[in-house]
PDB file of N, CA and C in Angstrom:
ATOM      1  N   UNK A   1       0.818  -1.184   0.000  1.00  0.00           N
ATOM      2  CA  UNK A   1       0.000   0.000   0.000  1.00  0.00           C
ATOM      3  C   UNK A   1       0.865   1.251   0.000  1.00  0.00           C
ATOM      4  N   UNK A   2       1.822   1.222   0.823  1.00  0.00           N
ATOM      5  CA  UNK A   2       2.705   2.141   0.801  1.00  0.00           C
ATOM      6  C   UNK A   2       3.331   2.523  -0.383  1.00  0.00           C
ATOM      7  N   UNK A   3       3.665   1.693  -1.051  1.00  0.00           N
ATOM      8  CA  UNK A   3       4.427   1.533  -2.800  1.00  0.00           C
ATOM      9  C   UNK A   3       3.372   2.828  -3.620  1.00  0.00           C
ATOM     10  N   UNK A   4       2.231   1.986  -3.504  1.00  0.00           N
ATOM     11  CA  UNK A   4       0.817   2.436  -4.025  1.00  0.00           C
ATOM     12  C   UNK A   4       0.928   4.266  -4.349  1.00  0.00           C
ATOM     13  N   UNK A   5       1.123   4.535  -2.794  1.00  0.00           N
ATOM     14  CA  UNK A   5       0.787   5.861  -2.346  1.00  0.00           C
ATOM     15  C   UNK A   5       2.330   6.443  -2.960  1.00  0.00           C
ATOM     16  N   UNK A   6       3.239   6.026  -2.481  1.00  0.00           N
ATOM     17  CA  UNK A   6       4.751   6.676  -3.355  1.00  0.00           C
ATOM     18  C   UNK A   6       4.295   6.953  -4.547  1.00  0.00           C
ATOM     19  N   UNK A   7       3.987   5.807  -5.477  1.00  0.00           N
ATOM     20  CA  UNK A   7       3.943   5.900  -6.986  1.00  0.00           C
ATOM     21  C   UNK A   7       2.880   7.028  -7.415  1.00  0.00           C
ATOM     22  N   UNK A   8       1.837   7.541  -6.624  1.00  0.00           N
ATOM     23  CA  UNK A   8       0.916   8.289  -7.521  1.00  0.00           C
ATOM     24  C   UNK A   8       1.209   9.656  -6.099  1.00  0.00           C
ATOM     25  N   UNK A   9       2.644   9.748  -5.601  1.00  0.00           N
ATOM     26  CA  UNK A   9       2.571  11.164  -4.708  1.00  0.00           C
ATOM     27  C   UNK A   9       1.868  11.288  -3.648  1.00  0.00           C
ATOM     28  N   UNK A  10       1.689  10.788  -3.155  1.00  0.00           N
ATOM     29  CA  UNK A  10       0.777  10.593  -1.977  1.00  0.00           C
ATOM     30  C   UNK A  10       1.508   9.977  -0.330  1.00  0.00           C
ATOM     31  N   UNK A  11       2.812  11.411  -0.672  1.00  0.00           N
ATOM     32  CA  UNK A  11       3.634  10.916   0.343  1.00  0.00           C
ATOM     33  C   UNK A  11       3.270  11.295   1.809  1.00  0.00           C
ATOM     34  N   UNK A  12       1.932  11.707   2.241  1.00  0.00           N
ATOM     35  CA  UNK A  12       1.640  11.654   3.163  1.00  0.00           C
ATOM     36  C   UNK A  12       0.684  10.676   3.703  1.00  0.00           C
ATOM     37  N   UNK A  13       0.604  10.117   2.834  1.00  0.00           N
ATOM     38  CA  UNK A  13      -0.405   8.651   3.014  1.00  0.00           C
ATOM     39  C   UNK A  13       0.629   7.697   3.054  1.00  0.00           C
ATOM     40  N   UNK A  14       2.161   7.641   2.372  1.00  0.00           N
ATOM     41  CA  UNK A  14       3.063   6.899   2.323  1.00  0.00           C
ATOM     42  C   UNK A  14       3.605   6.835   4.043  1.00  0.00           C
ATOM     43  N   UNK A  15       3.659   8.111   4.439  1.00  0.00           N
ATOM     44  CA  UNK A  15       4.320   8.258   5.502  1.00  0.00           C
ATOM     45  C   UNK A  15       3.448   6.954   6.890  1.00  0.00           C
ATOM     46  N   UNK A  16       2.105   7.927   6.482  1.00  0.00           N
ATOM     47  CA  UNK A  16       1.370   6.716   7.693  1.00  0.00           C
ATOM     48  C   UNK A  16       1.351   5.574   7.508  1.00  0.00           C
ATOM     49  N   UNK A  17       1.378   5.022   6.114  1.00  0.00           N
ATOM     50  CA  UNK A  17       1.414   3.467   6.161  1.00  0.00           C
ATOM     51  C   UNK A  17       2.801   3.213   6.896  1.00  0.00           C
ATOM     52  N   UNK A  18       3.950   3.608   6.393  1.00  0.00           N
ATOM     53  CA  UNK A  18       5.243   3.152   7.218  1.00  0.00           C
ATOM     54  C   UNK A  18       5.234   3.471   8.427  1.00  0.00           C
ATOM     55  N   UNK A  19       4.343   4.358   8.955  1.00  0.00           N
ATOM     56  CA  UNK A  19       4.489   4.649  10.343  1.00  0.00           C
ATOM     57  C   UNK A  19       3.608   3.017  11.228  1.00  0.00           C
ATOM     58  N   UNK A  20       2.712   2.973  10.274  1.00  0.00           N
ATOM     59  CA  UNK A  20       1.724   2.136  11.160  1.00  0.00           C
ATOM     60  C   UNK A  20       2.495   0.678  10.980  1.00  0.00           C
ATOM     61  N   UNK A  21       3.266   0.527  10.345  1.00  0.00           N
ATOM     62  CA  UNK A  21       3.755  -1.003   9.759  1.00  0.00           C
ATOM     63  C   UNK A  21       4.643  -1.057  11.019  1.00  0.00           C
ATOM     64  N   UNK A  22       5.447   0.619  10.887  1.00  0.00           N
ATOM     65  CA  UNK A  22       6.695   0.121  12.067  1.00  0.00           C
ATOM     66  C   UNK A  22       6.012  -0.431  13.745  1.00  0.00           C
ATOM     67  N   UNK A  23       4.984   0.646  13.517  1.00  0.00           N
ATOM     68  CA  UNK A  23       4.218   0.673  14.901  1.00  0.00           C
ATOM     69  C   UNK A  23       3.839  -0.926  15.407  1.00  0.00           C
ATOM     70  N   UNK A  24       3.032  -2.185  13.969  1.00  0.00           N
ATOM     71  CA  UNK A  24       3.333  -2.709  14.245  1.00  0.00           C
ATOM     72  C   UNK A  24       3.784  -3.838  14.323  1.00  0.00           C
ATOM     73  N   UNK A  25       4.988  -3.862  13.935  1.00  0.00           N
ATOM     74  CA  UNK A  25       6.425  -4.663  13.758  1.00  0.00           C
ATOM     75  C   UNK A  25       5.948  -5.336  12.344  1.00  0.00           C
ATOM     76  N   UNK A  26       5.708  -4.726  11.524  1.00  0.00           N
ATOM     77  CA  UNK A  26       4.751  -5.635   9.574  1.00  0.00           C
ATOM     78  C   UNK A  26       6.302  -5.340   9.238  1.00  0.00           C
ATOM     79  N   UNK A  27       6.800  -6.260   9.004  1.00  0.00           N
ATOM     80  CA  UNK A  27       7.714  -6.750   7.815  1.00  0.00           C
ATOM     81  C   UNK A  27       7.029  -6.856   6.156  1.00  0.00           C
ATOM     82  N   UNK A  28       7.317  -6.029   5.383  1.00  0.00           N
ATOM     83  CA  UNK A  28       7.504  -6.428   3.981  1.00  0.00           C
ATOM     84  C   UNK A  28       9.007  -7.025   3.517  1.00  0.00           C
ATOM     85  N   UNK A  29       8.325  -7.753   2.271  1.00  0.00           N
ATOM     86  CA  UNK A  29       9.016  -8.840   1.513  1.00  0.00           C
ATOM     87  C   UNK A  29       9.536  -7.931   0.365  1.00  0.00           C
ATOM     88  N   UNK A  30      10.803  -7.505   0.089  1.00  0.00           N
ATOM     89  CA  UNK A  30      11.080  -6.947  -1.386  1.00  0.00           C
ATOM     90  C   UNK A  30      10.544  -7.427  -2.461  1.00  0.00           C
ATOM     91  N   UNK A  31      10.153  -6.864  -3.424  1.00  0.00           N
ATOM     92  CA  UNK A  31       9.281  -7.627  -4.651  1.00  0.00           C
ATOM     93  C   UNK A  31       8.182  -8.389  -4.373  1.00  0.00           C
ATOM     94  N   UNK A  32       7.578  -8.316  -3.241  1.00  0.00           N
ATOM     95  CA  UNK A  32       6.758  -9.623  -3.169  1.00  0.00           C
ATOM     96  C   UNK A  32       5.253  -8.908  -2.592  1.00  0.00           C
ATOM     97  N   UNK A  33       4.294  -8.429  -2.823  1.00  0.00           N
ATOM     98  CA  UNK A  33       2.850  -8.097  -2.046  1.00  0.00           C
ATOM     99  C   UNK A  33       1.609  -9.127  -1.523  1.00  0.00           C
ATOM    100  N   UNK A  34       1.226  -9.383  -0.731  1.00  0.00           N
ATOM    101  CA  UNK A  34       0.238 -10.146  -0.377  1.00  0.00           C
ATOM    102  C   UNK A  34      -0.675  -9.121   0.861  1.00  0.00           C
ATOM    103  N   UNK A  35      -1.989  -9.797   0.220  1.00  0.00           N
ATOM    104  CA  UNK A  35      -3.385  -9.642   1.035  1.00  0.00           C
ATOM    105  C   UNK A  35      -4.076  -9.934   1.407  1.00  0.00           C
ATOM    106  N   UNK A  36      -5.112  -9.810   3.121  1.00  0.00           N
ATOM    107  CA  UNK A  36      -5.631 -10.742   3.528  1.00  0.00           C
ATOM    108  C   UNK A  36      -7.234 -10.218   3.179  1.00  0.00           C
ATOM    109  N   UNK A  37      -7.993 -10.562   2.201  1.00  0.00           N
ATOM    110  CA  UNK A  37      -9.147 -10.543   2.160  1.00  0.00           C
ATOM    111  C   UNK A  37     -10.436 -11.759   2.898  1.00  0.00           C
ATOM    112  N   UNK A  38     -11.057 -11.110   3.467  1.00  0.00           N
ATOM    113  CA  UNK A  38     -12.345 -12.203   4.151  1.00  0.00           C
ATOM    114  C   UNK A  38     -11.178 -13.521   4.761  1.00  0.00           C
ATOM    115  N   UNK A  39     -10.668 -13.140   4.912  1.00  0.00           N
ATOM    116  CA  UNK A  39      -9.439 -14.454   5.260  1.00  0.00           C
ATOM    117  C   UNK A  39      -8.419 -15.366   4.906  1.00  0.00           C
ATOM    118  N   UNK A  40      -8.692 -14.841   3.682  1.00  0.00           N
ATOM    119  CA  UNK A  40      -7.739 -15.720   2.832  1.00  0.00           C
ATOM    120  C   UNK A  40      -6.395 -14.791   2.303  1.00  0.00           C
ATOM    121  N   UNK A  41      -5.328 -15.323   1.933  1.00  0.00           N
ATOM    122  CA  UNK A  41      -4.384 -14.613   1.718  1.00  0.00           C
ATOM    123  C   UNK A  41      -4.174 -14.490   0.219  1.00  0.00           C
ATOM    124  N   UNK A  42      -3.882 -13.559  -0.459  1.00  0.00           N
ATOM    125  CA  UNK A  42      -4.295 -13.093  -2.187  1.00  0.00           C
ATOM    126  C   UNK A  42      -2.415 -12.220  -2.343  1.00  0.00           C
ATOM    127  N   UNK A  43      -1.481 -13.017  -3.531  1.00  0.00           N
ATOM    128  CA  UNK A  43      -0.647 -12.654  -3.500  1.00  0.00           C
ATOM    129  C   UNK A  43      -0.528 -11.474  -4.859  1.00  0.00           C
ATOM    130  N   UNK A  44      -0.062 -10.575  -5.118  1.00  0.00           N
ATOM    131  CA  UNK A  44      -0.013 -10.341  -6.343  1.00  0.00           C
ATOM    132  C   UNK A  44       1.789  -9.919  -6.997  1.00  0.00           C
ATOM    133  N   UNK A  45       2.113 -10.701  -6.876  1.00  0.00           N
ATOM    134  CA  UNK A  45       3.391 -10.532  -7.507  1.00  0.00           C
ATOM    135  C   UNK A  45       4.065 -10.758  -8.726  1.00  0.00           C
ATOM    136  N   UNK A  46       2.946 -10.968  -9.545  1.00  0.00           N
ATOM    137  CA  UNK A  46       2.324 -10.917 -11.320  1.00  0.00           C
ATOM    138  C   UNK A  46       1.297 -10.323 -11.471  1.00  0.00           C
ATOM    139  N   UNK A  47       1.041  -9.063 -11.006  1.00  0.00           N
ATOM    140  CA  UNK A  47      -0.128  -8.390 -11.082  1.00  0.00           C
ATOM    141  C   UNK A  47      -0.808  -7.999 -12.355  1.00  0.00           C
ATOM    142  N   UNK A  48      -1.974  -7.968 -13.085  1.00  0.00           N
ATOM    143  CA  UNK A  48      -2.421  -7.920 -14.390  1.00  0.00           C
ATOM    144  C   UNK A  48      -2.805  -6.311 -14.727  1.00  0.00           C
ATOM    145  N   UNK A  49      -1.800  -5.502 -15.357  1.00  0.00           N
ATOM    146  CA  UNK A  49      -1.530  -4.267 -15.178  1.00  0.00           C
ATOM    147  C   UNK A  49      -3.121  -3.378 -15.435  1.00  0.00           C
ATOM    148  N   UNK A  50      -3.644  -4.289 -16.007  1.00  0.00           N
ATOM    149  CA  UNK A  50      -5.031  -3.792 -16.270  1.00  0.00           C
ATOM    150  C   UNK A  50      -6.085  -3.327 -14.905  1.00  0.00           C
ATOM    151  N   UNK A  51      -5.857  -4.109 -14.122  1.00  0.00           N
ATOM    152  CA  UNK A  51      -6.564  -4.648 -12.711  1.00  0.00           C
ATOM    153  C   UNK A  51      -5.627  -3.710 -11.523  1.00  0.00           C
ATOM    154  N   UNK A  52      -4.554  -2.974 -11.851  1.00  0.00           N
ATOM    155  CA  UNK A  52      -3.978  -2.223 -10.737  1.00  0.00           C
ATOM    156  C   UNK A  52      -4.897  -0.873 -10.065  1.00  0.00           C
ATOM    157  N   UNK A  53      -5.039  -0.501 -11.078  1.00  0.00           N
ATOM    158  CA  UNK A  53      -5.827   1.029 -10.442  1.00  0.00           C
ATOM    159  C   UNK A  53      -7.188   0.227  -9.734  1.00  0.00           C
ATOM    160  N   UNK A  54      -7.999  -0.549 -10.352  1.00  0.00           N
ATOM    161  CA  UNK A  54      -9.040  -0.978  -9.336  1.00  0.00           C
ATOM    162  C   UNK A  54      -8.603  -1.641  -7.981  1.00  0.00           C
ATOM    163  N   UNK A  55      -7.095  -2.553  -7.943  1.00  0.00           N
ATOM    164  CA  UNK A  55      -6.969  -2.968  -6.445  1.00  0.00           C
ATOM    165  C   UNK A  55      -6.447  -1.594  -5.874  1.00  0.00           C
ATOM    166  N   UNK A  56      -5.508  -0.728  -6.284  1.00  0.00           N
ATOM    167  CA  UNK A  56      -5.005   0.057  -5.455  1.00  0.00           C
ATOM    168  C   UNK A  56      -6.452   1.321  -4.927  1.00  0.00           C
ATOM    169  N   UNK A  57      -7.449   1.385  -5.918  1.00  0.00           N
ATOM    170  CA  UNK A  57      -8.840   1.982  -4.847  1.00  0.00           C
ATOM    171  C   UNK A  57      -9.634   1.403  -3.833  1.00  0.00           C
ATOM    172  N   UNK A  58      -9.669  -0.120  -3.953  1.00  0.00           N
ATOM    173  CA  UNK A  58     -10.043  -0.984  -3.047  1.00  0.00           C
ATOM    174  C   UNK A  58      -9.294  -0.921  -2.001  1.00  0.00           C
ATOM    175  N   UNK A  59      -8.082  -0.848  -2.110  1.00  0.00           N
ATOM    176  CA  UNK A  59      -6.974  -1.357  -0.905  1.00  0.00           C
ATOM    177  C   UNK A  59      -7.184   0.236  -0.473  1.00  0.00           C
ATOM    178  N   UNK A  60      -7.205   1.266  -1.091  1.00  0.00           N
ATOM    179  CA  UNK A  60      -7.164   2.256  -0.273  1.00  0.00           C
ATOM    180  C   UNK A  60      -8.089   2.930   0.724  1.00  0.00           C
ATOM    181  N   UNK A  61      -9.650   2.222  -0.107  1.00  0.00           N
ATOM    182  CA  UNK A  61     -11.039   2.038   0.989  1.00  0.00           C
ATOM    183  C   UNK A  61     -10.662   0.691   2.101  1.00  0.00           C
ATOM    184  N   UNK A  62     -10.229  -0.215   1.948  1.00  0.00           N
ATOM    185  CA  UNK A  62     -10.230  -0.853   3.269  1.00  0.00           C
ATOM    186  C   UNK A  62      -9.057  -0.567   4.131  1.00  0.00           C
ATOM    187  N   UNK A  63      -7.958   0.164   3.879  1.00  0.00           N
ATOM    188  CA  UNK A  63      -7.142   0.853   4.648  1.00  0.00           C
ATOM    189  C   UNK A  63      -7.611   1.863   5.296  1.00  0.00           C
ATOM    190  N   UNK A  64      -8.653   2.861   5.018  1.00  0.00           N
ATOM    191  CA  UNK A  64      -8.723   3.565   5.735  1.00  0.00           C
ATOM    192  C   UNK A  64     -10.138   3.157   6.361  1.00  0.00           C
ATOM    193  N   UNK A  65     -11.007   2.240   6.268  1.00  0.00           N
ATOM    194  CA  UNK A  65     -12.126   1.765   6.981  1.00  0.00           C
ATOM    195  C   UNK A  65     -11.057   1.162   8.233  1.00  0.00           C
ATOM    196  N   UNK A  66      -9.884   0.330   8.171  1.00  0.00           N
ATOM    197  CA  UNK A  66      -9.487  -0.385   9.058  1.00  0.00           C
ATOM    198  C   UNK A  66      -8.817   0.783  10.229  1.00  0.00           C
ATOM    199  N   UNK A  67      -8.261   1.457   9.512  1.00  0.00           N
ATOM    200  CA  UNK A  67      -7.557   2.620  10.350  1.00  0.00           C
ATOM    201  C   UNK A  67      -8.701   3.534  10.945  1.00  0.00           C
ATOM    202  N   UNK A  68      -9.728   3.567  10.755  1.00  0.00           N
ATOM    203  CA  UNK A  68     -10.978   4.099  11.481  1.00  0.00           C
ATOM    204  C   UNK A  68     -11.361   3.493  12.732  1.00  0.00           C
ATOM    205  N   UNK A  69     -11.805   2.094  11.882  1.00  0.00           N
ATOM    206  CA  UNK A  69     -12.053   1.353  12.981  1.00  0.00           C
ATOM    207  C   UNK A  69     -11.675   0.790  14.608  1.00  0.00           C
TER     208      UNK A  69
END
């Protein structure tokens, strides 16, 4: 998510994701993204360039529903 927010300038949305990862202790994988939807884990590390802008608006509504919550 953080990547997400770098790539389209959104370095103050970048900032809180790294803040909240450090906060708590989230390790990322270089090259590698995964997600936990309804429970299951969804990797995308062949992502279908077509399908990016719709996950990165999704991921950015349940990031901030979760950070509400």
């Amino acid at each position: 998510m953080a990547n997400a927010y770098a790539a389209s300038g959104r370095w103050g949305d970048f900032a809180q994701v790294r803040k909240k990862m450090k906060e708590r202790n989230v390790k990322k994988v270089p090259g590698f993204s995964e997600i936990e939807v309804n429970g299951k884990n969804h990797t995308m590390d062949k992502m279908n360039p077509d399908l990016k802008g719709e996950i990165e608006k999704k991921l950015n509504i349940y990031y901030w529903e979760e950070l509400i919550a």
